[in-house]
N, C-alpha and C. Protein backbone atom coordinates (compact mmCIF):
# COMPACT_ATOMS: atom_id res chain seq x y z
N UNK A 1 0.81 -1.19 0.00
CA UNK A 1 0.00 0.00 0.00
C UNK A 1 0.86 1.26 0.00
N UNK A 2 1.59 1.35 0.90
CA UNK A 2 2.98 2.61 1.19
C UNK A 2 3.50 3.07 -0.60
N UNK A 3 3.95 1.55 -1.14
CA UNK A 3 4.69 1.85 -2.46
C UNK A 3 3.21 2.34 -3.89
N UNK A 4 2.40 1.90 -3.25
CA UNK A 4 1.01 2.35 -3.78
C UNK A 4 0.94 4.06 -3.68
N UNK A 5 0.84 4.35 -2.91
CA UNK A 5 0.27 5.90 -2.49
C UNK A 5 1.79 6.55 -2.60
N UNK A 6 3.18 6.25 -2.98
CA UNK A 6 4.28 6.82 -3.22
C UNK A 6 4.70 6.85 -4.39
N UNK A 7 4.14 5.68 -5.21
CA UNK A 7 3.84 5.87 -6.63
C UNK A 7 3.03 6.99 -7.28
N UNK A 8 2.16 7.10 -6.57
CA UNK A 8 0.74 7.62 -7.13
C UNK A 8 1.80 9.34 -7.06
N UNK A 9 2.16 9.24 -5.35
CA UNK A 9 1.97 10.96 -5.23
C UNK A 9 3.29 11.26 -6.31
N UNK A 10 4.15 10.59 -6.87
CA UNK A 10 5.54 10.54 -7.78
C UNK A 10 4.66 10.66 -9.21
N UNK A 11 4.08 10.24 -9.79
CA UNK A 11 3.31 10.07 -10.64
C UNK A 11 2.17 11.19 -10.75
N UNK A 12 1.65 12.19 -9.70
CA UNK A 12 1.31 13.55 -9.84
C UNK A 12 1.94 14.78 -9.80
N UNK A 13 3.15 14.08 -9.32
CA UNK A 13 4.26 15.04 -9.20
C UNK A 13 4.68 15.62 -10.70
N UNK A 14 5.05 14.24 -11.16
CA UNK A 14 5.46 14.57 -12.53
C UNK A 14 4.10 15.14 -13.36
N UNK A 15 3.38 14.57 -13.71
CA UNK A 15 2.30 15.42 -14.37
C UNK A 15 1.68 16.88 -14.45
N UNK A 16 2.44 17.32 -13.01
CA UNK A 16 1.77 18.52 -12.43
C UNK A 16 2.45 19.79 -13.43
N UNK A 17 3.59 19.64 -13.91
CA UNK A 17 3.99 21.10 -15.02
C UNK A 17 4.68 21.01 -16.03
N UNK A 18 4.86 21.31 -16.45
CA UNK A 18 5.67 21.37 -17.83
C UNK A 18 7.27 21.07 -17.72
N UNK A 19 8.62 20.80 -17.96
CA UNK A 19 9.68 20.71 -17.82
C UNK A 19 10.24 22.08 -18.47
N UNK A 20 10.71 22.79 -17.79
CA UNK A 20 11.68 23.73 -19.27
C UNK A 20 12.36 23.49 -19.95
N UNK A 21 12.01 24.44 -20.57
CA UNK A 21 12.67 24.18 -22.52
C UNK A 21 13.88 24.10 -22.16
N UNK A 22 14.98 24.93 -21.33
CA UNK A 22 16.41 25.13 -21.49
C UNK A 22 16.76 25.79 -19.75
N UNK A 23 17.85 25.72 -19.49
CA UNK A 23 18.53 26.35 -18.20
C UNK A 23 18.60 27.77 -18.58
N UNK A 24 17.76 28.44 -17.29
CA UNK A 24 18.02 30.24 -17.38
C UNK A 24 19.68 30.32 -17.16
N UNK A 25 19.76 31.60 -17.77
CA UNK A 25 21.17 31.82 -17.41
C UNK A 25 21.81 32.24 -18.99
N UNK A 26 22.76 32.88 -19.01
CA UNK A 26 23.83 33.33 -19.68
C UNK A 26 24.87 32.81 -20.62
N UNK A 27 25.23 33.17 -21.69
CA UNK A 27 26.72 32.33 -21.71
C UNK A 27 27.61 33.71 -22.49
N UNK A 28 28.65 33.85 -21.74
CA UNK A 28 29.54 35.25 -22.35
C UNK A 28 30.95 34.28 -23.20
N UNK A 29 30.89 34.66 -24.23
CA UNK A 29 32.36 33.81 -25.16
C UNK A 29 32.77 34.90 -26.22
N UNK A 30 33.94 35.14 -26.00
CA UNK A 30 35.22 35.97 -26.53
C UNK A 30 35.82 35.26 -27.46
N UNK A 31 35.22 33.93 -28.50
CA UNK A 31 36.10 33.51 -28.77
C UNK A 31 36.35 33.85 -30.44
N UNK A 32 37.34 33.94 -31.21
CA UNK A 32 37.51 34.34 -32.20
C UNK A 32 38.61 33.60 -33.08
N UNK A 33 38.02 33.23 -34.31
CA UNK A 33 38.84 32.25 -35.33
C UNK A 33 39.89 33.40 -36.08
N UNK A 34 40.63 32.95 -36.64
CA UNK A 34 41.67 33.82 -37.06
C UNK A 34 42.85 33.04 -38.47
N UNK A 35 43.17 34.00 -39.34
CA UNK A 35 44.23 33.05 -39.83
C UNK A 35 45.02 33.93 -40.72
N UNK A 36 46.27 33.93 -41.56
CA UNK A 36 47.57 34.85 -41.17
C UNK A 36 47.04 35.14 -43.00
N UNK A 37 47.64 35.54 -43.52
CA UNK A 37 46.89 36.18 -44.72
C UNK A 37 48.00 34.96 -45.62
N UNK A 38 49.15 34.27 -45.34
CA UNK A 38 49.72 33.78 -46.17
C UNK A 38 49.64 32.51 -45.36
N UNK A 39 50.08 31.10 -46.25
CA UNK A 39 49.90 29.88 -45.06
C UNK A 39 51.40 29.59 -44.75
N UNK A 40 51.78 28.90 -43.62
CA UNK A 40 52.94 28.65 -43.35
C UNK A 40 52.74 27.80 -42.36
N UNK A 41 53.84 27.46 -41.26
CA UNK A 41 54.08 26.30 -40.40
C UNK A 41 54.12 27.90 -39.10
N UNK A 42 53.45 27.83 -37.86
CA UNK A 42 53.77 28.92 -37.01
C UNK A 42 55.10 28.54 -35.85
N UNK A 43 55.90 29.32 -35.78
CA UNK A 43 57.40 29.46 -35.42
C UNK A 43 57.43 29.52 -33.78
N UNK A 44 56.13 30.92 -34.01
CA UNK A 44 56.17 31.57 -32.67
C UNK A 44 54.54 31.87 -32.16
N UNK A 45 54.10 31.51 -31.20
CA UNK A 45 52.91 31.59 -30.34
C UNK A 45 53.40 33.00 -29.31
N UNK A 46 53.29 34.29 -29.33
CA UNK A 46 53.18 35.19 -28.56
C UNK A 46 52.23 35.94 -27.71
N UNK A 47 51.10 35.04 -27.59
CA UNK A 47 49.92 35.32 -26.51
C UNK A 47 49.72 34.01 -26.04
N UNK A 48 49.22 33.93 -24.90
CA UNK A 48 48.36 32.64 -24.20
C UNK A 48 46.90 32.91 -24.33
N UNK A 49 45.75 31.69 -24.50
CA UNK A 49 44.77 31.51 -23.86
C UNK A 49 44.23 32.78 -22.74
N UNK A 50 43.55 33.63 -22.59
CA UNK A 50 42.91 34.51 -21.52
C UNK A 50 43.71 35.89 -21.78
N UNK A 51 44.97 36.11 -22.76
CA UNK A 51 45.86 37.17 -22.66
C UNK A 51 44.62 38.04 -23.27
N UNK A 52 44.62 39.70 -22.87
CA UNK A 52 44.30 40.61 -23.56
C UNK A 52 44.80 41.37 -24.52
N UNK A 53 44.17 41.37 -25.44
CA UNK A 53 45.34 42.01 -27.18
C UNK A 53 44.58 43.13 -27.61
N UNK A 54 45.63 44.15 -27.93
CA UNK A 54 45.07 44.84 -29.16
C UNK A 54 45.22 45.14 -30.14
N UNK A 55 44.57 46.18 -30.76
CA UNK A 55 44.69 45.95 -32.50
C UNK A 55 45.90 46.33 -32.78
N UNK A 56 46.41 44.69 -34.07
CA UNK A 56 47.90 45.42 -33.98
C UNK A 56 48.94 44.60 -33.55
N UNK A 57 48.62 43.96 -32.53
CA UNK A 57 49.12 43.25 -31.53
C UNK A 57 49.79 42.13 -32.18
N UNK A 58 51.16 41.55 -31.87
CA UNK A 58 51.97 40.54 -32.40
C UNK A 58 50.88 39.05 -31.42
N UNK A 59 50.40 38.18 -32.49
CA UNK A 59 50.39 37.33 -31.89
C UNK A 59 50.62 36.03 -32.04
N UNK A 60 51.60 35.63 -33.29
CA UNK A 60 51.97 34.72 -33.58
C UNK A 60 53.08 34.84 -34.97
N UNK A 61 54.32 34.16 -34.89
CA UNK A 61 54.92 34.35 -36.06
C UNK A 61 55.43 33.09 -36.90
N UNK A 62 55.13 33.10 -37.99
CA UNK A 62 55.35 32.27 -39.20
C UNK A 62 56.58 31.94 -39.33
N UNK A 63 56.84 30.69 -39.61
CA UNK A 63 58.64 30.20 -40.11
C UNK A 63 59.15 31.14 -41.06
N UNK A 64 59.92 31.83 -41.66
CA UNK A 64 59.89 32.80 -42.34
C UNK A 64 60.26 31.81 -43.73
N UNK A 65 61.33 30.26 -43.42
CA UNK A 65 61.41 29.46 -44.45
C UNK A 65 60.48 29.22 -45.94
N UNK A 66 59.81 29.58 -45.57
CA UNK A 66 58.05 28.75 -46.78
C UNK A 66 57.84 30.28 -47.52
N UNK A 67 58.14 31.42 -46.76
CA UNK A 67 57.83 32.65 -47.28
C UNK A 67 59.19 32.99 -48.02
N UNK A 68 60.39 32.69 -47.89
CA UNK A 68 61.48 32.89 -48.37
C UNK A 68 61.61 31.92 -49.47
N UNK A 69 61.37 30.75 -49.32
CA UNK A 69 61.28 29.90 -50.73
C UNK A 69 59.95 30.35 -51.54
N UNK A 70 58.93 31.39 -51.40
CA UNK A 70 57.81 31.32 -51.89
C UNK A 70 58.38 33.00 -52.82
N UNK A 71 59.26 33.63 -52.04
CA UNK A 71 59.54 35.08 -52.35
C UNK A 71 60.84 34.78 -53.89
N UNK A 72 61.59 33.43 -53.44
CA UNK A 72 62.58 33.04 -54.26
C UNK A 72 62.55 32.67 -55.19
N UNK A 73 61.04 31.90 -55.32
CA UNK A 73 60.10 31.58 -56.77
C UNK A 73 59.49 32.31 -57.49
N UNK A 74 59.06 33.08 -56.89
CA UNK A 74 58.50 34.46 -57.84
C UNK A 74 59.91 35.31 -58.62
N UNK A 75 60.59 35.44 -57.77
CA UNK A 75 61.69 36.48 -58.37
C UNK A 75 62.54 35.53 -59.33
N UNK A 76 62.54 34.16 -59.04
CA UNK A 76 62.99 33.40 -60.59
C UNK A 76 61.99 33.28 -61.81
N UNK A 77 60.58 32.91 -61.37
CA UNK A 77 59.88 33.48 -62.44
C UNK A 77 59.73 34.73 -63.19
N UNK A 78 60.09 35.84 -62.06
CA UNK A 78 60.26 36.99 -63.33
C UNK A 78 61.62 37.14 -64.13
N UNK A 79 62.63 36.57 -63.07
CA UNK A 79 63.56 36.47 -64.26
C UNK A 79 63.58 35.64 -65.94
N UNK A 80 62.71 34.60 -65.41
CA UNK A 80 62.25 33.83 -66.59
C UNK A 80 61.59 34.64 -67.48
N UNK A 81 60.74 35.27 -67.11
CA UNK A 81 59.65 36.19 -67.84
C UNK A 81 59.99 37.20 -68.52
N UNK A 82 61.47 37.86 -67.93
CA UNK A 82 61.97 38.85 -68.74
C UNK A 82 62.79 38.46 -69.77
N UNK A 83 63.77 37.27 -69.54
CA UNK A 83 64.19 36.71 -70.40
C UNK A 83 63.58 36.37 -71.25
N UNK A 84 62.06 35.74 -71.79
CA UNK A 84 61.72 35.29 -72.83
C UNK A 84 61.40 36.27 -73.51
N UNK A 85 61.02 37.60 -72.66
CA UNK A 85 60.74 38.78 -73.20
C UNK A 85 61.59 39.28 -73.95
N UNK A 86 62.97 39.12 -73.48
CA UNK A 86 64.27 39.70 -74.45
C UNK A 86 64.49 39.12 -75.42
N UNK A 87 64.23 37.17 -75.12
CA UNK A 87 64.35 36.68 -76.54
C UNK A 87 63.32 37.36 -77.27
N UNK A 88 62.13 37.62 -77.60
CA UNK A 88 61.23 37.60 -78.69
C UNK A 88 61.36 39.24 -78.68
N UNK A 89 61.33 40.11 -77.91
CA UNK A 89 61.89 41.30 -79.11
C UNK A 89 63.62 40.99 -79.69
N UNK A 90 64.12 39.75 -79.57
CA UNK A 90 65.75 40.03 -80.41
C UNK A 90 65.21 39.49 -81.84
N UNK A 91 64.28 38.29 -81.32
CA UNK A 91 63.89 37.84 -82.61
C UNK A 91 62.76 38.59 -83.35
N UNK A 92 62.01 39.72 -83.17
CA UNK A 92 61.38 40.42 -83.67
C UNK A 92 62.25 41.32 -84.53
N UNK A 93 63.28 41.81 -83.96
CA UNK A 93 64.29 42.79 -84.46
C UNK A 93 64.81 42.30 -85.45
N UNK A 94 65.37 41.22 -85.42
CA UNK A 94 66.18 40.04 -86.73
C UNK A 94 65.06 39.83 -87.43
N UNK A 95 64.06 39.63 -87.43
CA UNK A 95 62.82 39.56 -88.60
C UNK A 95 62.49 40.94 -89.32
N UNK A 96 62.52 41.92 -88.66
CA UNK A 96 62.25 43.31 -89.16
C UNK A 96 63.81 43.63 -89.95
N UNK A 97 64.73 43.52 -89.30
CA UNK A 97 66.06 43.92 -90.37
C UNK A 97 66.26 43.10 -91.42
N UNK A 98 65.50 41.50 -91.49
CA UNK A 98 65.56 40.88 -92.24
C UNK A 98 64.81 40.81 -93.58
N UNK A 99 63.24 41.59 -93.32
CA UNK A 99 62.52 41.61 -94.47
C UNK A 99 62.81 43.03 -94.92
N UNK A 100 63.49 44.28 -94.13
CA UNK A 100 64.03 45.62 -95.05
C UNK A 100 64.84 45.16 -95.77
N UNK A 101 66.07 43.67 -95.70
CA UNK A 101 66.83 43.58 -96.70
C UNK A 101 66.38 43.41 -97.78
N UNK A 102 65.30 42.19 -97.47
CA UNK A 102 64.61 41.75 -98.72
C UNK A 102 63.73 42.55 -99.38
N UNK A 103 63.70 43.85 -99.42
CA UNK A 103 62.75 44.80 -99.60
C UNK A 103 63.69 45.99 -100.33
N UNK A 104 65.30 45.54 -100.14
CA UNK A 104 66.13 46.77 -100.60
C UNK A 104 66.53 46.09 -101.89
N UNK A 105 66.23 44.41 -101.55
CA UNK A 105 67.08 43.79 -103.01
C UNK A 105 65.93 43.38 -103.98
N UNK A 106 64.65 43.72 -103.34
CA UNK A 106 63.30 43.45 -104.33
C UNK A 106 63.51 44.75 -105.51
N UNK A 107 63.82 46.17 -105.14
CA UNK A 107 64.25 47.56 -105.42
C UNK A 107 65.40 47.39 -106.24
N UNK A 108 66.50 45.97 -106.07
CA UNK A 108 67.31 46.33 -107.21
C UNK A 108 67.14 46.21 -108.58
């Protein structure tokens, strides 16, 4: 009988309201994704977790390796680039002095 009438009053208990949707209360988060404008391997971590920064602020530095082989490839490609450039105006030039000849001995 006891587990009878302790059932029952457990069993009006629950019926008696609604459950809430969610826990009152707050949540404050500072947190912010980030990423370096070029990709690399990072060297140097210069803030911790909780540090306060501002704008501006050093907070991590890149192997400079990946940016120095990346700076070393470009500047051989333009050397490439100017070079082919020099070949084809030499060979533009040797085509142009070449058809005035043929143009002075068409005239003889």
């Amino acid at each position: 009988m006891k587990r009878l009438v302790a059932f029952s009053l457990l069993f009006l208990a629950a019926c008696g309201s609604k459950a809430p949707d969610g826990i009152p209360g707050y949540v404050e988060s500072d947190a912010l994704m980030m990423a370096p404008q070029d990709a690399g391997r990072v060297s140097q971590v210069a803030v911790e977790e909780g540090d306060h920064v501002s704008a501006g602020a050093l907070l991590f530095r890149l192997d400079p390796a990946r940016l120095e082989y990346t700076a070393e490839q470009a500047a051989a490609s333009a050397s490439a680039a100017g070079a082919r450039g020099r070949a084809r105006r030499a060979r533009a030039s040797r085509r142009g002095s070449g058809s005035a000849i043929s143009q002075c001995a068409d005239k003889l």
